[in-house]
C-alpha atoms as a PDB file:
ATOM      1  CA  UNK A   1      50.271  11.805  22.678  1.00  0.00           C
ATOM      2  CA  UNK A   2      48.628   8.594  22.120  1.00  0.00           C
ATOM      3  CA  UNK A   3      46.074   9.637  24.667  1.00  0.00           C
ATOM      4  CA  UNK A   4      45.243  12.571  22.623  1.00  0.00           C
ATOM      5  CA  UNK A   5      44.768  10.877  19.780  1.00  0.00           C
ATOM      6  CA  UNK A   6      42.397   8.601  21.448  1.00  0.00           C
ATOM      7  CA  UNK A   7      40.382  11.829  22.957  1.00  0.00           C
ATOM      8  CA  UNK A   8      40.296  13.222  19.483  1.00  0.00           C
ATOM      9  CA  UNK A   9      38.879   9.898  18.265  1.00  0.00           C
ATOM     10  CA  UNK A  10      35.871   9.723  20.408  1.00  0.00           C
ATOM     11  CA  UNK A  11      34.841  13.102  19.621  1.00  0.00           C
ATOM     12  CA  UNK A  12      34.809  12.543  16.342  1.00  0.00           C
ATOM     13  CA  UNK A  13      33.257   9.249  16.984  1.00  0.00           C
ATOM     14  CA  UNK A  14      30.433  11.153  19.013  1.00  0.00           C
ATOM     15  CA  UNK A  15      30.093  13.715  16.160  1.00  0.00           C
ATOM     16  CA  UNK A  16      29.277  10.923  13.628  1.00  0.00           C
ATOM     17  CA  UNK A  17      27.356   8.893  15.600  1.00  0.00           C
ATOM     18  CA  UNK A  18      25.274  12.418  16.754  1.00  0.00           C
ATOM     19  CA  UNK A  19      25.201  13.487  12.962  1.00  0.00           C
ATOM     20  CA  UNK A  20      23.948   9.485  11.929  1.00  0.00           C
ATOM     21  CA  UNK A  21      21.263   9.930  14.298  1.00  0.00           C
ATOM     22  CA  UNK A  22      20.119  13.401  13.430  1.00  0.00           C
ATOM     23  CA  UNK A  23      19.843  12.370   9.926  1.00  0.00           C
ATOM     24  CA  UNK A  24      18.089   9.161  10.709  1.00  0.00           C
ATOM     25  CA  UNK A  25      15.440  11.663  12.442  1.00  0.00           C
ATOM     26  CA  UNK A  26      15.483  13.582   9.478  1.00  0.00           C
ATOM     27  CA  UNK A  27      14.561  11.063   6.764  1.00  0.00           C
ATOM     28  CA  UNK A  28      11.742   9.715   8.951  1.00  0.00           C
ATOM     29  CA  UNK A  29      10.490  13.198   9.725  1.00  0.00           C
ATOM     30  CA  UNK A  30      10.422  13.798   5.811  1.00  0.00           C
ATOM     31  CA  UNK A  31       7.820  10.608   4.690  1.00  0.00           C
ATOM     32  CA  UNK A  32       5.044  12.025   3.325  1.00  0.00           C
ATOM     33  CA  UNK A  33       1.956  10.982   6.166  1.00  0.00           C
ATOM     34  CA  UNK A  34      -0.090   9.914   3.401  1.00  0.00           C
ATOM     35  CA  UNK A  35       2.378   7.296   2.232  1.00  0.00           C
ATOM     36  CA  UNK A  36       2.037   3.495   3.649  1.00  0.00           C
ATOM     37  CA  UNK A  37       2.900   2.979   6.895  1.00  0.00           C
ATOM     38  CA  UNK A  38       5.318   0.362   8.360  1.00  0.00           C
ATOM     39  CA  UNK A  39       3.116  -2.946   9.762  1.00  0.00           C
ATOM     40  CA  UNK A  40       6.222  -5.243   9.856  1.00  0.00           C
ATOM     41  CA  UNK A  41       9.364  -4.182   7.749  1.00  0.00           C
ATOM     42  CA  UNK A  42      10.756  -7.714   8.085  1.00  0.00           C
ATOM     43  CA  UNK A  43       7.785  -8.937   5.574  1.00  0.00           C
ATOM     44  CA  UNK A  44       7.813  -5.625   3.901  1.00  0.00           C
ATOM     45  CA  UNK A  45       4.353  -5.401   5.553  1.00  0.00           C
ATOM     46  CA  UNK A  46       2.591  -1.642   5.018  1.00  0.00           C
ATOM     47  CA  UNK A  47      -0.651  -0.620   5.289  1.00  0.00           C
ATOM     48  CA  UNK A  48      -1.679   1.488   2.621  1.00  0.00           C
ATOM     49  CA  UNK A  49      -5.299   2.904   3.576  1.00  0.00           C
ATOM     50  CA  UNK A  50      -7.690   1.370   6.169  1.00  0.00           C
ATOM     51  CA  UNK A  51      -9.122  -1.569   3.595  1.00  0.00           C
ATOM     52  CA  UNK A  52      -5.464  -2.007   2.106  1.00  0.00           C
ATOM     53  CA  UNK A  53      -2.294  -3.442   2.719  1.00  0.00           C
ATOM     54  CA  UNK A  54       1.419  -4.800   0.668  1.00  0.00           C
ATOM     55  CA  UNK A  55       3.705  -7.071   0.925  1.00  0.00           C
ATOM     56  CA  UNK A  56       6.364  -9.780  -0.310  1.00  0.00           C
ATOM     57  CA  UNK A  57       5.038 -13.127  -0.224  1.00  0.00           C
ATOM     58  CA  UNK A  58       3.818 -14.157   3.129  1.00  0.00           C
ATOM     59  CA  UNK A  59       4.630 -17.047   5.044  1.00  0.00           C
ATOM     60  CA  UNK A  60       3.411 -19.663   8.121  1.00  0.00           C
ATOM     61  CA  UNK A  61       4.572 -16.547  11.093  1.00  0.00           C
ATOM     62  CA  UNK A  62       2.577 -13.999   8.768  1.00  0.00           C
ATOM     63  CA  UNK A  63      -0.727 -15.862   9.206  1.00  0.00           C
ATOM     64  CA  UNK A  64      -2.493 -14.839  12.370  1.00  0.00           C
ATOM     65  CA  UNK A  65      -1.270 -10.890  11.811  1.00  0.00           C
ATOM     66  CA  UNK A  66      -3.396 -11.131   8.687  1.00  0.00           C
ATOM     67  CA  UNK A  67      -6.501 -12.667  10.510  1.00  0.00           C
ATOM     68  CA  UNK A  68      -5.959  -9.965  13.214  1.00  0.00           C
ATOM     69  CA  UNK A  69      -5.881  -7.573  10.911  1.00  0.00           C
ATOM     70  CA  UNK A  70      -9.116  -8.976   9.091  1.00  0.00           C
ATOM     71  CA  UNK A  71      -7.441  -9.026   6.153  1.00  0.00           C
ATOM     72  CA  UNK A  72     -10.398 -11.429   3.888  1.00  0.00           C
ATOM     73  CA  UNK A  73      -8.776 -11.317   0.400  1.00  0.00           C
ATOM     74  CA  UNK A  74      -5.334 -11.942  -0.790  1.00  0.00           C
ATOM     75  CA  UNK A  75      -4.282 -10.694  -4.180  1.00  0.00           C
ATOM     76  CA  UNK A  76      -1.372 -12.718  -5.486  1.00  0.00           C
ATOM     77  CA  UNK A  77       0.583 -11.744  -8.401  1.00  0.00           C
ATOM     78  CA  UNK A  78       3.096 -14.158  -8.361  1.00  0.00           C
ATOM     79  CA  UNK A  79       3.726 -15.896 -12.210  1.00  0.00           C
ATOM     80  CA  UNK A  80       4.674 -19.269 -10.509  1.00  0.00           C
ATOM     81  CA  UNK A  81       3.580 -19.562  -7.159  1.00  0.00           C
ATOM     82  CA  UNK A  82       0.271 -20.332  -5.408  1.00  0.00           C
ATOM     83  CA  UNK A  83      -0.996 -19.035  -1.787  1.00  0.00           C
ATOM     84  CA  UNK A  84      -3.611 -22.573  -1.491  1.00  0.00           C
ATOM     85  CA  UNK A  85      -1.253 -24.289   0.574  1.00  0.00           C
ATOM     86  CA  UNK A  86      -0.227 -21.591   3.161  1.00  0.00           C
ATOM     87  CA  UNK A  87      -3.761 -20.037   3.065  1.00  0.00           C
ATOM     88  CA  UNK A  88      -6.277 -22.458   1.693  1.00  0.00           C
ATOM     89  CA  UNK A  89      -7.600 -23.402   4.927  1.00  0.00           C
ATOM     90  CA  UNK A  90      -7.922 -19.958   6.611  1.00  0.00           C
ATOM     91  CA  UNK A  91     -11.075 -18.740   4.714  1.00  0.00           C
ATOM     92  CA  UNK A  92      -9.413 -16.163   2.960  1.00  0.00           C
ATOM     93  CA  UNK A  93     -10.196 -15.114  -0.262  1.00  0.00           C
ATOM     94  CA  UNK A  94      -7.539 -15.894  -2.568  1.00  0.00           C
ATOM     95  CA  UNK A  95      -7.017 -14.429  -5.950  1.00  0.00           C
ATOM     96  CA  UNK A  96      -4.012 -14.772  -8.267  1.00  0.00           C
ATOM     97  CA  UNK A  97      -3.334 -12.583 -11.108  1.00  0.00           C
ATOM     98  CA  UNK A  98      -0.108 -14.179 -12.012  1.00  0.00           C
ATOM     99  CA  UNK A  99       2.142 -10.996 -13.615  1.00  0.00           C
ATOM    100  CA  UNK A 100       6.044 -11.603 -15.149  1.00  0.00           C
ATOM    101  CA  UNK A 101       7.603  -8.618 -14.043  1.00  0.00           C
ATOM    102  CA  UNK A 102       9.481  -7.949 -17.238  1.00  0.00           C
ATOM    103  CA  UNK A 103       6.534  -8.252 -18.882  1.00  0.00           C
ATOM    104  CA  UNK A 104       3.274  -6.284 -17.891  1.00  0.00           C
ATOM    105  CA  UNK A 105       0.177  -5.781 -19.525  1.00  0.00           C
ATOM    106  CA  UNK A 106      -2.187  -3.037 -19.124  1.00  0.00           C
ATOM    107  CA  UNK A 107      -4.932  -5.448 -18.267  1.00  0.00           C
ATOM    108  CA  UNK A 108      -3.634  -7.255 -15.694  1.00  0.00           C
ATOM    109  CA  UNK A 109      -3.259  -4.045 -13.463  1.00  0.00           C
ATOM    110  CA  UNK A 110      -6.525  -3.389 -14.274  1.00  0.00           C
ATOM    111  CA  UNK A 111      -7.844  -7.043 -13.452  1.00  0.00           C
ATOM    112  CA  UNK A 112      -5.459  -6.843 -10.409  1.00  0.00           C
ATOM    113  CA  UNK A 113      -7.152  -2.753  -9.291  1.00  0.00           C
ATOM    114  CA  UNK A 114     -10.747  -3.958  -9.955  1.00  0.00           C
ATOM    115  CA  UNK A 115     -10.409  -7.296  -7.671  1.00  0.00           C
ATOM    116  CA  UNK A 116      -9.056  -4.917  -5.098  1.00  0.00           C
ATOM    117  CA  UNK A 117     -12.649  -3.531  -5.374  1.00  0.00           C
ATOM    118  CA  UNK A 118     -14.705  -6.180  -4.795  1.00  0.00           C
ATOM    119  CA  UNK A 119     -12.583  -7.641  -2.155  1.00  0.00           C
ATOM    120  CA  UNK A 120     -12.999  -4.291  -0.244  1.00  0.00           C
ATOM    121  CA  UNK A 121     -16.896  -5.329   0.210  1.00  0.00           C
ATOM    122  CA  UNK A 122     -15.577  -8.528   2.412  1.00  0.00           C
ATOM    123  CA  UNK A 123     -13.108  -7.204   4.826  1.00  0.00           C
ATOM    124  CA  UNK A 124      -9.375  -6.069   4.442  1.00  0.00           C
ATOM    125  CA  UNK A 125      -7.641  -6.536   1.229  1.00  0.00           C
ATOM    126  CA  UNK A 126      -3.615  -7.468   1.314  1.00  0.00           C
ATOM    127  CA  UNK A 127      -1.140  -6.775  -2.506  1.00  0.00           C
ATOM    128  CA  UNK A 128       2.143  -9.356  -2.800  1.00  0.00           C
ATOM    129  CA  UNK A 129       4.473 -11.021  -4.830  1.00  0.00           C
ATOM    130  CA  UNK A 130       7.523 -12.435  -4.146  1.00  0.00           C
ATOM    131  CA  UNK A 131       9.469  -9.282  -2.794  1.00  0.00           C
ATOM    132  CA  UNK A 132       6.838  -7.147  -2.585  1.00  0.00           C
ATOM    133  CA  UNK A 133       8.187  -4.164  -4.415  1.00  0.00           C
ATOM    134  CA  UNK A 134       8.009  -4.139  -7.954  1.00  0.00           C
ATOM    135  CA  UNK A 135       4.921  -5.589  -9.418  1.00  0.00           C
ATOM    136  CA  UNK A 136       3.158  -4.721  -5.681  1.00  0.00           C
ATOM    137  CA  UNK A 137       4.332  -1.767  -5.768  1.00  0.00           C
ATOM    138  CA  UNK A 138       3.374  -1.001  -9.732  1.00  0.00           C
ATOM    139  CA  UNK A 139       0.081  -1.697  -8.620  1.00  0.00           C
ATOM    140  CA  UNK A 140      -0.515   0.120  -5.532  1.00  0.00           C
ATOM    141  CA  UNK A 141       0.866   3.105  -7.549  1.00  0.00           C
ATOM    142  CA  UNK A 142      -2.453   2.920  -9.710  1.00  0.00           C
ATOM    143  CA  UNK A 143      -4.834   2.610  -7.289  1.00  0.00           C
ATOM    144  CA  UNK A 144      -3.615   5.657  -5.829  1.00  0.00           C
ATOM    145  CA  UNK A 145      -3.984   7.279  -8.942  1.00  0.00           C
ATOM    146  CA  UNK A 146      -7.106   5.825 -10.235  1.00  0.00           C
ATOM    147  CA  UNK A 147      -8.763   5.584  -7.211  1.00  0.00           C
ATOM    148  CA  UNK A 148      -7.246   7.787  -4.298  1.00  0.00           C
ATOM    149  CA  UNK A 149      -6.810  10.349  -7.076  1.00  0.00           C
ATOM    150  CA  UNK A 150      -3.243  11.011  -6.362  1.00  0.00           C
ATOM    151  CA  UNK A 151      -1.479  12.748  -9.443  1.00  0.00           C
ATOM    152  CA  UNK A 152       0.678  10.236 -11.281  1.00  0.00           C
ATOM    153  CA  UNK A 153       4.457  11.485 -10.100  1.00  0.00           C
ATOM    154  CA  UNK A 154       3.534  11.213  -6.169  1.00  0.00           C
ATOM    155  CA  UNK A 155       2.440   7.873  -6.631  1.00  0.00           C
ATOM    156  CA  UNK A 156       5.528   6.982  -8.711  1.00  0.00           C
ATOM    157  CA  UNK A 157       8.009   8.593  -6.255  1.00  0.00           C
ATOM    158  CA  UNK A 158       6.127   6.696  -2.878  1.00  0.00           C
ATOM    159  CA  UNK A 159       6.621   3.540  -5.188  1.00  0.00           C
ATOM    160  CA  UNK A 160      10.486   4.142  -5.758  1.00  0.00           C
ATOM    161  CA  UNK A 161      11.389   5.973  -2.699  1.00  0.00           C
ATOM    162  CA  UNK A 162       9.080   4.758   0.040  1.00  0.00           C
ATOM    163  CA  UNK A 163      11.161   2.088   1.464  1.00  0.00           C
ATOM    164  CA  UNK A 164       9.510  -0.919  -0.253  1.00  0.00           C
ATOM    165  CA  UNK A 165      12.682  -1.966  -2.179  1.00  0.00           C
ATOM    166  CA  UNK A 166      11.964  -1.188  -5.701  1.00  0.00           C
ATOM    167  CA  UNK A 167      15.059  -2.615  -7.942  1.00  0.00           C
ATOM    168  CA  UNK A 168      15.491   0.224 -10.464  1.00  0.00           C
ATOM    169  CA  UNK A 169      16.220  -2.116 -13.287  1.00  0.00           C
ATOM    170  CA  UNK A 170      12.608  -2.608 -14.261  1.00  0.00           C
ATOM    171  CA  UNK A 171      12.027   0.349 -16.458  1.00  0.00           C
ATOM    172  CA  UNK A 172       9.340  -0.991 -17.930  1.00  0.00           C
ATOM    173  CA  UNK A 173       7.297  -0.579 -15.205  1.00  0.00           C
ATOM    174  CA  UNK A 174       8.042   3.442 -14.799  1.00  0.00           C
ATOM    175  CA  UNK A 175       6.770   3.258 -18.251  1.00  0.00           C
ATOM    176  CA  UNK A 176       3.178   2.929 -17.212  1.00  0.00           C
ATOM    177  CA  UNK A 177       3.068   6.339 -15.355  1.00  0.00           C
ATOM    178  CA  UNK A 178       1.712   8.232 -18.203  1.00  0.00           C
ATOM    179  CA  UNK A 179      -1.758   9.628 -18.875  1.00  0.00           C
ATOM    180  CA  UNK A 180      -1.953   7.147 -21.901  1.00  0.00           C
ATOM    181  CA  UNK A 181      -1.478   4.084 -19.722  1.00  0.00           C
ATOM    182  CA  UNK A 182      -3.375   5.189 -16.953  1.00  0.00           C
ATOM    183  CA  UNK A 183      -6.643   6.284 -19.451  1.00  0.00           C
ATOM    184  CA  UNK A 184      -5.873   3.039 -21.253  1.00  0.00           C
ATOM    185  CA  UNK A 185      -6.203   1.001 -17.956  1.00  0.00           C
ATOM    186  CA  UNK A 186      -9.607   3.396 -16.729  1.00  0.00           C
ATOM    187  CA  UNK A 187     -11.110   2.013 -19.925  1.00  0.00           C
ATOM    188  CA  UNK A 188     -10.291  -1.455 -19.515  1.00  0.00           C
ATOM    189  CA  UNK A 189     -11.532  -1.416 -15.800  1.00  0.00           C
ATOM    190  CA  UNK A 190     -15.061   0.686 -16.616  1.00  0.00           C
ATOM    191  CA  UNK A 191     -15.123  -2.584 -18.957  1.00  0.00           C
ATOM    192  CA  UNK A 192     -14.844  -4.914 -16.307  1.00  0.00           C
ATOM    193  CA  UNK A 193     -17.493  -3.239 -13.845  1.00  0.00           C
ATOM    194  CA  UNK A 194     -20.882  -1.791 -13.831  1.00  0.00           C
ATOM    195  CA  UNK A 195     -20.224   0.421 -11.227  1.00  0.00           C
ATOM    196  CA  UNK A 196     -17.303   2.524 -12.231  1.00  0.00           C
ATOM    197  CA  UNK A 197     -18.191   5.756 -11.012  1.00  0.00           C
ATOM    198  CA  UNK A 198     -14.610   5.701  -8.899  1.00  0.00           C
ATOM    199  CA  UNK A 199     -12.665   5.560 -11.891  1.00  0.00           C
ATOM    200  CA  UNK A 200     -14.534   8.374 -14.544  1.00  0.00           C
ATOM    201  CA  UNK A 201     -15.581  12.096 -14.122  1.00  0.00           C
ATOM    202  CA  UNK A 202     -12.025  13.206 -12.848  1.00  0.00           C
ATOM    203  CA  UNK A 203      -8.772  14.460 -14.396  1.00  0.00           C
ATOM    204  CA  UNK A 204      -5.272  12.867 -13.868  1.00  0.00           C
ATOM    205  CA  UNK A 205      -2.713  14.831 -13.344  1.00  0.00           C
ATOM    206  CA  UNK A 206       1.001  14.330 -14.012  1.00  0.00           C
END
């Protein structure tokens, strides 16, 4: 009996472990290929598009991926932390937009979309905060919809289900994904720029 018992265990054993791995294949077969693909999922690392990449904050081991991967402007939009001392003496640009993630404006994602810009005309651009998620991943949804002209629920589901780690309990940034926050932030980035031809002439859809 007992070694029946034990047959009947491995099989079922087998069966999971079969099912666990079918299923695996299944949710990676499923991601969209136009969502951001894994660089290093230890540092939440994804490129984006060829000029753009996210991530939580970087540290000393993240360094020399980021030169290899010519990345010449940092966007930081950490409230209370500063990249000079990891970063100062690499030659990278560094820009901080410091955001409180209970507590978003529309300007700052439009201040934080419009330096993507202009660091695009260097080299490599690369999004973070301190997880690399939430406000990261708040604005990465906009410049896919201002910019890559994705329609506004894609971008919010790749920035809630893509893997990145978004904690749920910031409503107020789901908030934004509306065609009045994402005109209001158009305007407020044509008003930052000369050139704005990117961000005017086409609709946005829902």
């Amino acid at each position: 009996m007992p070694t029946l018992l034990y047959h009947r265990f491995c099989v079922l054993l087998v069966g999971f472990l079969a099912f666990s791995c079918m299923a695996s294949t299944v949710i990676s077969e499923q991601r969209p290929l136009d969502w951001a693909t894994s660089i290093d999922q230890t540092s939440n690392f994804y490129k984006v598009t060829p000029t753009l990449y996210r991530s939580e904050q970087p540290n000393r081991l993240n360094v020399s991926a980021l030169e290899k991967l010519n990345i010449q402007t940092v966007i930081n939009l950490r409230d209370w932390h500063s990249d000079d001392k990891l970063l100062g003496k690499t030659g990278i640009r560094l820009i901080r937009i410091p955001i409180k993630t209970w507590n978003i404006h529309d300007w700052q994602i439009a201040q934080a979309l419009v330096e993507i810009e202009k660091g695009s005309q260097y080299g490599n651009v690369l999004v973070h905060c301190q997880h690399g998620a939430d406000r990261t991943g708040l604005i990465i949804a906009m410049h896919r919809i201002i910019y890559q002209h994705w329609p506004i629920e894609k971008a919010k589901l790749e920035m809630k289900q893509g893997g990145y780690g978004f904690h749920g309990i910031w409503k107020n940034i789901e908030q934004f994904f509306t065609v009045q926050h994402v005109e209001a932030i158009r305007h407020l980035i044509a008003k930052q720029t000369t050139s704005h031809a990117e961000v005017q002439g086409r609709p946005i859809r829902p």
